[in-house]
C-alpha atoms as a PDB file:
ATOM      1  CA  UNK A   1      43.592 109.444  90.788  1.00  0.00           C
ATOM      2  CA  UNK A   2      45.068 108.107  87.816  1.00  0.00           C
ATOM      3  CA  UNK A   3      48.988 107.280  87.189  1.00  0.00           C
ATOM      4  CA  UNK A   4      50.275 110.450  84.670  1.00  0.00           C
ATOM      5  CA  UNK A   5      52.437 108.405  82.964  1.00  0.00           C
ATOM      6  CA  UNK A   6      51.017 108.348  79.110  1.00  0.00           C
ATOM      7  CA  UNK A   7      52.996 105.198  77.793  1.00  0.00           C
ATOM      8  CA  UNK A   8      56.733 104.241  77.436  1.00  0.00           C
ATOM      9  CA  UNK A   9      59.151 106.081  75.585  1.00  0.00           C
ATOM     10  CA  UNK A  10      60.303 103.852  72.198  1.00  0.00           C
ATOM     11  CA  UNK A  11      63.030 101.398  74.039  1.00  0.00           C
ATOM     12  CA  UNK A  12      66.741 102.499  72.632  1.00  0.00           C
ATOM     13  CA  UNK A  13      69.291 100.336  71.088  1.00  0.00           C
ATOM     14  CA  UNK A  14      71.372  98.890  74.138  1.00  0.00           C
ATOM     15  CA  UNK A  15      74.834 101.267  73.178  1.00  0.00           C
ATOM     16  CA  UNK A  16      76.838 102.979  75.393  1.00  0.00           C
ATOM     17  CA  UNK A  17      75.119 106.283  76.462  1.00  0.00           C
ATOM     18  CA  UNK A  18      78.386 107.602  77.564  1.00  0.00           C
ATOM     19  CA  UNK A  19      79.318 108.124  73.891  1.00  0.00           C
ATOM     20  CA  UNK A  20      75.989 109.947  73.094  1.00  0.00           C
ATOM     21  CA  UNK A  21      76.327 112.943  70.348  1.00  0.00           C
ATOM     22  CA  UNK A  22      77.237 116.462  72.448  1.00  0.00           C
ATOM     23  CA  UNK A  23      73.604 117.330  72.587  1.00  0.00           C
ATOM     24  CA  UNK A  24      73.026 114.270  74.891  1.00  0.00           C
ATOM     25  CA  UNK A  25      69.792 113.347  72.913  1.00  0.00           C
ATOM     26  CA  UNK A  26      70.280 109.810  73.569  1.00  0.00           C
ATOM     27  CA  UNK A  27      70.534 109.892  77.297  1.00  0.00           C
ATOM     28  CA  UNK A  28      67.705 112.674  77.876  1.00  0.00           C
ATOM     29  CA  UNK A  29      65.517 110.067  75.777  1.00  0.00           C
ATOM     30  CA  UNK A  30      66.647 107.647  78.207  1.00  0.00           C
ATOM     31  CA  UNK A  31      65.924 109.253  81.365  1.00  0.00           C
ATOM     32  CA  UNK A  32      62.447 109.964  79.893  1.00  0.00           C
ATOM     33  CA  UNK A  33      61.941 106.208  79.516  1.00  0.00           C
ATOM     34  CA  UNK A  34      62.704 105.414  82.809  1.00  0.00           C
ATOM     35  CA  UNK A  35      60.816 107.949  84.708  1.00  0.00           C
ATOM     36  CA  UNK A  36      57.657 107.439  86.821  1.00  0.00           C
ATOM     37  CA  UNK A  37      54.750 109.102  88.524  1.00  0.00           C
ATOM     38  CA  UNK A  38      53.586 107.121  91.220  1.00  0.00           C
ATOM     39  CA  UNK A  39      50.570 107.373  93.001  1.00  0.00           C
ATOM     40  CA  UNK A  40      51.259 106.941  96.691  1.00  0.00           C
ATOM     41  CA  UNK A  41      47.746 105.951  97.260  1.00  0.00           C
ATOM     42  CA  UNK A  42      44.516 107.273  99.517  1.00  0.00           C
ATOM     43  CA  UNK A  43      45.470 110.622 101.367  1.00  0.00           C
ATOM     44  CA  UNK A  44      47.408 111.764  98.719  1.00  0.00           C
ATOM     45  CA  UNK A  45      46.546 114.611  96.879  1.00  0.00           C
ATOM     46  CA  UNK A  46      49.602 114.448  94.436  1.00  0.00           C
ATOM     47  CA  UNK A  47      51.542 111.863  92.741  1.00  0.00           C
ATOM     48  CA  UNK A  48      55.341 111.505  93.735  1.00  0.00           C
ATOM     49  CA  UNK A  49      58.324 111.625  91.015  1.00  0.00           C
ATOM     50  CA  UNK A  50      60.102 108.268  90.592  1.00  0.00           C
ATOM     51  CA  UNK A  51      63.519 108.088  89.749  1.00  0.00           C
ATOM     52  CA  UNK A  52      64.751 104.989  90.952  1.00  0.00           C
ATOM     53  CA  UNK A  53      65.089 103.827  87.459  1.00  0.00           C
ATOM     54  CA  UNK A  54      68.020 106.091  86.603  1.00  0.00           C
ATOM     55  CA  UNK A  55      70.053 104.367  89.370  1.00  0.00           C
ATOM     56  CA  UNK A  56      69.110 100.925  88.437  1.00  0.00           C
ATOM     57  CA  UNK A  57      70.538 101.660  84.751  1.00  0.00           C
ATOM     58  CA  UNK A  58      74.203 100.674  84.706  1.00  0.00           C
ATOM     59  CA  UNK A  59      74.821 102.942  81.486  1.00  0.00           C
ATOM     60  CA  UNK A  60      72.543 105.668  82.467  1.00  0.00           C
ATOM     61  CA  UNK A  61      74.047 105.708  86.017  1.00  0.00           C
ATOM     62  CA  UNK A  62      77.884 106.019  83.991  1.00  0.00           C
ATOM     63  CA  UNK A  63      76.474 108.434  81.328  1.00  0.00           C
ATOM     64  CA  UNK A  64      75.262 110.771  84.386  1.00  0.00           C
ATOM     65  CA  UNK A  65      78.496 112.454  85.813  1.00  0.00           C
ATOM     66  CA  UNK A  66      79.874 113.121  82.627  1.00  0.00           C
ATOM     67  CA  UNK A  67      76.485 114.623  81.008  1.00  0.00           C
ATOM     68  CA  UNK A  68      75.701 117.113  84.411  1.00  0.00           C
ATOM     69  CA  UNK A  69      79.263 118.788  83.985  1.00  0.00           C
ATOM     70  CA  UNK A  70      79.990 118.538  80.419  1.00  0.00           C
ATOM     71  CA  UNK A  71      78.691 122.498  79.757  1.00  0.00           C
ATOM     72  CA  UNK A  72      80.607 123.464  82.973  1.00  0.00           C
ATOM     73  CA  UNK A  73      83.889 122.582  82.410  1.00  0.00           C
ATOM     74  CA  UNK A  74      85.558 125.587  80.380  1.00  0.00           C
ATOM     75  CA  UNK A  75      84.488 127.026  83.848  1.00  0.00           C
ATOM     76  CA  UNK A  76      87.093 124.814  85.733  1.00  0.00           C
ATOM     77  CA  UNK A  77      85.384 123.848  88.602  1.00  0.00           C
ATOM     78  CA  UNK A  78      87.121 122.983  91.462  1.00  0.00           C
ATOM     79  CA  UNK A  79      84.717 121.064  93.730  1.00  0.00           C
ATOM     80  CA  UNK A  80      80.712 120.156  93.251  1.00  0.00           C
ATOM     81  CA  UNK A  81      78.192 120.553  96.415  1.00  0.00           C
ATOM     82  CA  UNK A  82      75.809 118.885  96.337  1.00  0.00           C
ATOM     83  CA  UNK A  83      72.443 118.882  98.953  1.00  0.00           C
ATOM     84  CA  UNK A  84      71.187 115.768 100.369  1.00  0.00           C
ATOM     85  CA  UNK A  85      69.674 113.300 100.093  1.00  0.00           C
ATOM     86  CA  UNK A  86      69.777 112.156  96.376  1.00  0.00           C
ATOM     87  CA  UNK A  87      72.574 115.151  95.774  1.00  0.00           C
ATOM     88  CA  UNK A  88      74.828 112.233  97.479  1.00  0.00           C
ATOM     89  CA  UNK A  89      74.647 110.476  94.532  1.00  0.00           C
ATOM     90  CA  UNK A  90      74.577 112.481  91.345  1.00  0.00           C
ATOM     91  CA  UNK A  91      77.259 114.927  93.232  1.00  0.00           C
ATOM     92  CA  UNK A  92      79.703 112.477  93.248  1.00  0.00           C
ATOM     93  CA  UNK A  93      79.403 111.257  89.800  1.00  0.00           C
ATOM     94  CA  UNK A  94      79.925 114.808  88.878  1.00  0.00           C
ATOM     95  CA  UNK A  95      83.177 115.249  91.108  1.00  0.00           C
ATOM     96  CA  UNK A  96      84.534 112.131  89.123  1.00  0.00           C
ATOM     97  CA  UNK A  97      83.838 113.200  85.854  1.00  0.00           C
ATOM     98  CA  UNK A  98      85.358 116.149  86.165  1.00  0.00           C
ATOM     99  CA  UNK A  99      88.558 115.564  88.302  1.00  0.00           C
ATOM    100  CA  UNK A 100      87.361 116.797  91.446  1.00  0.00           C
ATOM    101  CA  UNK A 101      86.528 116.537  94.830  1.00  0.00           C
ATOM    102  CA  UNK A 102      82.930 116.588  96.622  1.00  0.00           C
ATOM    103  CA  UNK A 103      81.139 118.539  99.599  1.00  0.00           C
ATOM    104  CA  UNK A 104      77.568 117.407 100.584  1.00  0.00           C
ATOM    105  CA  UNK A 105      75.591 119.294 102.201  1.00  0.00           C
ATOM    106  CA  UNK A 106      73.601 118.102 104.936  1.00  0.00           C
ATOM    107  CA  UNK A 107      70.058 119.090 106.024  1.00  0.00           C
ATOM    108  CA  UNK A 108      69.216 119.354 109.918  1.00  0.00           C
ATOM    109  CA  UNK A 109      66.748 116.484 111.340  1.00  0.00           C
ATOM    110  CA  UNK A 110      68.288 113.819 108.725  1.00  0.00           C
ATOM    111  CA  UNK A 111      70.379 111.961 110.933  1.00  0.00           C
ATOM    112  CA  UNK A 112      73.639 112.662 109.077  1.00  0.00           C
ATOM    113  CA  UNK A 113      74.948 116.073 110.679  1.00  0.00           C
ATOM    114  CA  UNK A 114      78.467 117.088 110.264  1.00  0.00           C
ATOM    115  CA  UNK A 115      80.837 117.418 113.242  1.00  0.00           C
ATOM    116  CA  UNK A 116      83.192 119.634 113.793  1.00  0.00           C
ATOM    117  CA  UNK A 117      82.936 123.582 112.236  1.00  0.00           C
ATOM    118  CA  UNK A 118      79.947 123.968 109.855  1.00  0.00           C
ATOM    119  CA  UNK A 119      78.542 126.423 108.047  1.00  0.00           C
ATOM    120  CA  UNK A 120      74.822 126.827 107.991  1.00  0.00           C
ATOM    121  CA  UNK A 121      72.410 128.439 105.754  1.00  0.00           C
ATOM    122  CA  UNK A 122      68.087 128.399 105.523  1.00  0.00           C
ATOM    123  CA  UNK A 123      66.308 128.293 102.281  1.00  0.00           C
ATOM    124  CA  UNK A 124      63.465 130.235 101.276  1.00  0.00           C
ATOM    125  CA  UNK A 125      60.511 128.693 101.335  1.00  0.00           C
ATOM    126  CA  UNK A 126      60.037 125.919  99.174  1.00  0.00           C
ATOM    127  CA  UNK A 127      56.976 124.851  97.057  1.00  0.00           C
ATOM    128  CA  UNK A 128      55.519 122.835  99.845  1.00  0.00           C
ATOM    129  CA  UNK A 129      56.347 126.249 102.120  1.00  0.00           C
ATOM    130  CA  UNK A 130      58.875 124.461 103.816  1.00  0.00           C
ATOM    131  CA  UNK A 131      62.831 126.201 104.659  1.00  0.00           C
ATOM    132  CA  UNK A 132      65.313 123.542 104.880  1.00  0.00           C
ATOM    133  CA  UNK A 133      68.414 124.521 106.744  1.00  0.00           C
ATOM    134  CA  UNK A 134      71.437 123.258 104.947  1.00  0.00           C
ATOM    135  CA  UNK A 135      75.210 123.143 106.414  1.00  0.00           C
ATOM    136  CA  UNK A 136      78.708 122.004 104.894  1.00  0.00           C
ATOM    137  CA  UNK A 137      82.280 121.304 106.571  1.00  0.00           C
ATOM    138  CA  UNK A 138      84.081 124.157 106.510  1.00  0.00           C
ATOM    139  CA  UNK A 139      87.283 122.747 106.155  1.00  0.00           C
ATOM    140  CA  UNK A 140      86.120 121.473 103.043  1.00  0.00           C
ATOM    141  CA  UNK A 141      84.905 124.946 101.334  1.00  0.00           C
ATOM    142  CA  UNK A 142      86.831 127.977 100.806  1.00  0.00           C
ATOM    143  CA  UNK A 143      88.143 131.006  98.903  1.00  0.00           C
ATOM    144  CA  UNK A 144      89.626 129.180  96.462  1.00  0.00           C
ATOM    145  CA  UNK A 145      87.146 127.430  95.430  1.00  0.00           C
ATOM    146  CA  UNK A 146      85.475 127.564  92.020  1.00  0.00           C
ATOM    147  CA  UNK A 147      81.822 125.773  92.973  1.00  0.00           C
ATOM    148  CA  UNK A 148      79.273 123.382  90.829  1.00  0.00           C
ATOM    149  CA  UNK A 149      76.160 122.784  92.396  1.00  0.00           C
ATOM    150  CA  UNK A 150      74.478 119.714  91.515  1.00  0.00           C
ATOM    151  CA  UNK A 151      70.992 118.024  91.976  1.00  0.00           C
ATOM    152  CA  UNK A 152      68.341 116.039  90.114  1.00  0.00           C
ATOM    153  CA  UNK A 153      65.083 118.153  90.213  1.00  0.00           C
ATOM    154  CA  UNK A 154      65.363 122.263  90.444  1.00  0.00           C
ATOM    155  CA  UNK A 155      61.490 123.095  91.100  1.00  0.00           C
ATOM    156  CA  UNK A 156      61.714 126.649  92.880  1.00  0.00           C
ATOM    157  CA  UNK A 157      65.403 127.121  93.656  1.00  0.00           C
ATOM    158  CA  UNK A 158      65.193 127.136  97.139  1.00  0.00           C
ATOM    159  CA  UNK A 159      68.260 124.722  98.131  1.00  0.00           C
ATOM    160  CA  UNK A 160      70.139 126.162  95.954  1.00  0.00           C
ATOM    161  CA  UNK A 161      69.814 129.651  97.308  1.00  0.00           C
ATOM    162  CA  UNK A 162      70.692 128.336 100.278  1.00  0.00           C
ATOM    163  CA  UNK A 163      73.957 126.695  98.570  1.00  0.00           C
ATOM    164  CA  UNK A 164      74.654 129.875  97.046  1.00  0.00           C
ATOM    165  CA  UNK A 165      74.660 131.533 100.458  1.00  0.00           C
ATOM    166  CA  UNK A 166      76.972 128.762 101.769  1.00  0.00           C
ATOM    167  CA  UNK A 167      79.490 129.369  99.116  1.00  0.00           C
ATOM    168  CA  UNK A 168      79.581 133.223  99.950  1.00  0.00           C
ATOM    169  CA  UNK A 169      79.924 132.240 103.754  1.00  0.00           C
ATOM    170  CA  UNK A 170      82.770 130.683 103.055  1.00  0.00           C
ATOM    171  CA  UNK A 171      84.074 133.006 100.067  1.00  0.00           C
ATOM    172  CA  UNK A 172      83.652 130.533  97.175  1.00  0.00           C
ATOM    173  CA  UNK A 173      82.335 131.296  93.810  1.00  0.00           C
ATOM    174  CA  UNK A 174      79.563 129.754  91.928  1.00  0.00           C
ATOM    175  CA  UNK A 175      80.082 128.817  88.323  1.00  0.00           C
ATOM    176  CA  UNK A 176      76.463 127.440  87.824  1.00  0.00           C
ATOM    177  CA  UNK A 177      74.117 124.271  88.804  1.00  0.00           C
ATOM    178  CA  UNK A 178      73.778 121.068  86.990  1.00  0.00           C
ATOM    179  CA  UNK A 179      70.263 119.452  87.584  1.00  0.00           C
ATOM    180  CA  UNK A 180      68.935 116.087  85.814  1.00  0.00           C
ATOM    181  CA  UNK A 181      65.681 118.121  85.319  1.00  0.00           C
ATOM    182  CA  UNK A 182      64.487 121.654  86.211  1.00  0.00           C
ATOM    183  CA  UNK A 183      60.601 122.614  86.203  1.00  0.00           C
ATOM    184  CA  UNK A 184      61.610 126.076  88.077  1.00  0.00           C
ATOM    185  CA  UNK A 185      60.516 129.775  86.404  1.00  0.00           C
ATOM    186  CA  UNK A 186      62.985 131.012  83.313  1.00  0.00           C
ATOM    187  CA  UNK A 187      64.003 133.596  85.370  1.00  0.00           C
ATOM    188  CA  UNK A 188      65.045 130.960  88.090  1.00  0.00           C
ATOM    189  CA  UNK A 189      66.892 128.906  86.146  1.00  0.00           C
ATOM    190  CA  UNK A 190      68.366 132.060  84.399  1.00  0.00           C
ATOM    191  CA  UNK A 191      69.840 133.661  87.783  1.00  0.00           C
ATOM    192  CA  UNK A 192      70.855 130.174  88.972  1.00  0.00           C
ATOM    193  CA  UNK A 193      72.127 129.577  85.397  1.00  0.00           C
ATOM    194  CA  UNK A 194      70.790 126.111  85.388  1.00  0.00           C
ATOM    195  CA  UNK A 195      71.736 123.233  82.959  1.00  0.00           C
ATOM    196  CA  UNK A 196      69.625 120.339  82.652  1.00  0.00           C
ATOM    197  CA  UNK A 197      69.539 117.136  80.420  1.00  0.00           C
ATOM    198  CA  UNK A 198      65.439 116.647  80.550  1.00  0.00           C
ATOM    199  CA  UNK A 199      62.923 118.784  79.443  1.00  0.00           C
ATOM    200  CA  UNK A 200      60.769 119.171  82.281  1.00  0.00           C
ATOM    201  CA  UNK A 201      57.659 119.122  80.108  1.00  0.00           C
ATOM    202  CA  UNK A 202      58.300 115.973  78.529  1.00  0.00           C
ATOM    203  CA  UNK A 203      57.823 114.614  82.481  1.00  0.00           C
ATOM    204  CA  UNK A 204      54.683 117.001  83.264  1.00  0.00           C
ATOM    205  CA  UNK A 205      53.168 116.222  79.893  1.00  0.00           C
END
């Protein structure tokens, strides 16, 4: 098996990325640059996304919150959900940028369970065929609530059904779901309305 990465993107002048022009061009060139495919070696029959590099990138990690929400705001969110386990860090970005607080939401048989009353929800199956079973506070969700999902990678929708079904639980409204990159169907990303700041094919390529 052989590493997909084809080569390095050109290496960008070292400016601010949280001043990029309103299409984000800069910062989606970026993130491109410091993505990986890894091979995780013998008994694998797929390589594994890398992302680490976006954390490790002071500007990239400050350009982040304020990139996910920018097309989301004349929606006035009040509060971004987010699914663990990397949703615990982009979510939060997010919730600063825009003003807000922030909900994760846990998933059973991770070792961070909420206590007190929660909310649960299952997800369809996944592309690896597995349902993940997702739960929030529920204190910290409710009718008033105007809701931005957030996440790095949207592949089938799944979680974020199971968000979606959280939110109605609790009588909150959806405005939408920011994702670093989504490789899901149009029709997916359509019903989910999904924004993203990566092209997905530019990581598949």
């Amino acid at each position: 098996m052989t590493d997909r990465w084809k080569g390095r993107w050109p290496r960008l002048a070292r400016h601010r990325l949280a001043s990029v022009s309103e299409d984000g061009t800069v910062l989606s060139e970026r993130l491109t640059e410091l993505f990986r495919w890894i091979d995780p070696g013998p008994g694998s029959d797929h390589l594994v996304s890398d992302v680490s590099g976006w954390w490790r990138d002071p500007e990239v990690l400050a350009a982040l919150g304020p990139a996910l929400v920018a097309p989301f705001r004349p929606a006035r969110p009040t509060v971004v959900l987010a699914p663990a386990v990397t949703g615990l860090l982009l979510g939060p970005l997010a919730a600063t940028a825009l003003g807000v607080g922030f909900v994760p939401a846990y998933k059973v048989g991770d070792g961070r369970l909420p206590a007190g009353a929660v909310s649960w929800a299952q997800s369809p199956p996944d592309f690896r065929g597995r349902r993940v079973t997702l739960g929030v506070r529920d204190r910290h969700l409710g009718p008033a609530d105007r809701v931005l999902l957030v996440d790095d990678w949207v592949a089938t929708g799944a979680q974020l059904r199971a968000l979606h079904d959280l939110c109605a639980a609790r009588g909150a409204e959806v405005v939408g779901t920011a994702a670093v990159v989504a490789d899901c169907p149009p029709e997916v990303a359509a019903e989910l309305n999904v924004r993203t700041l990566v092209d997905a094919a530019r990581l598949l390529a």
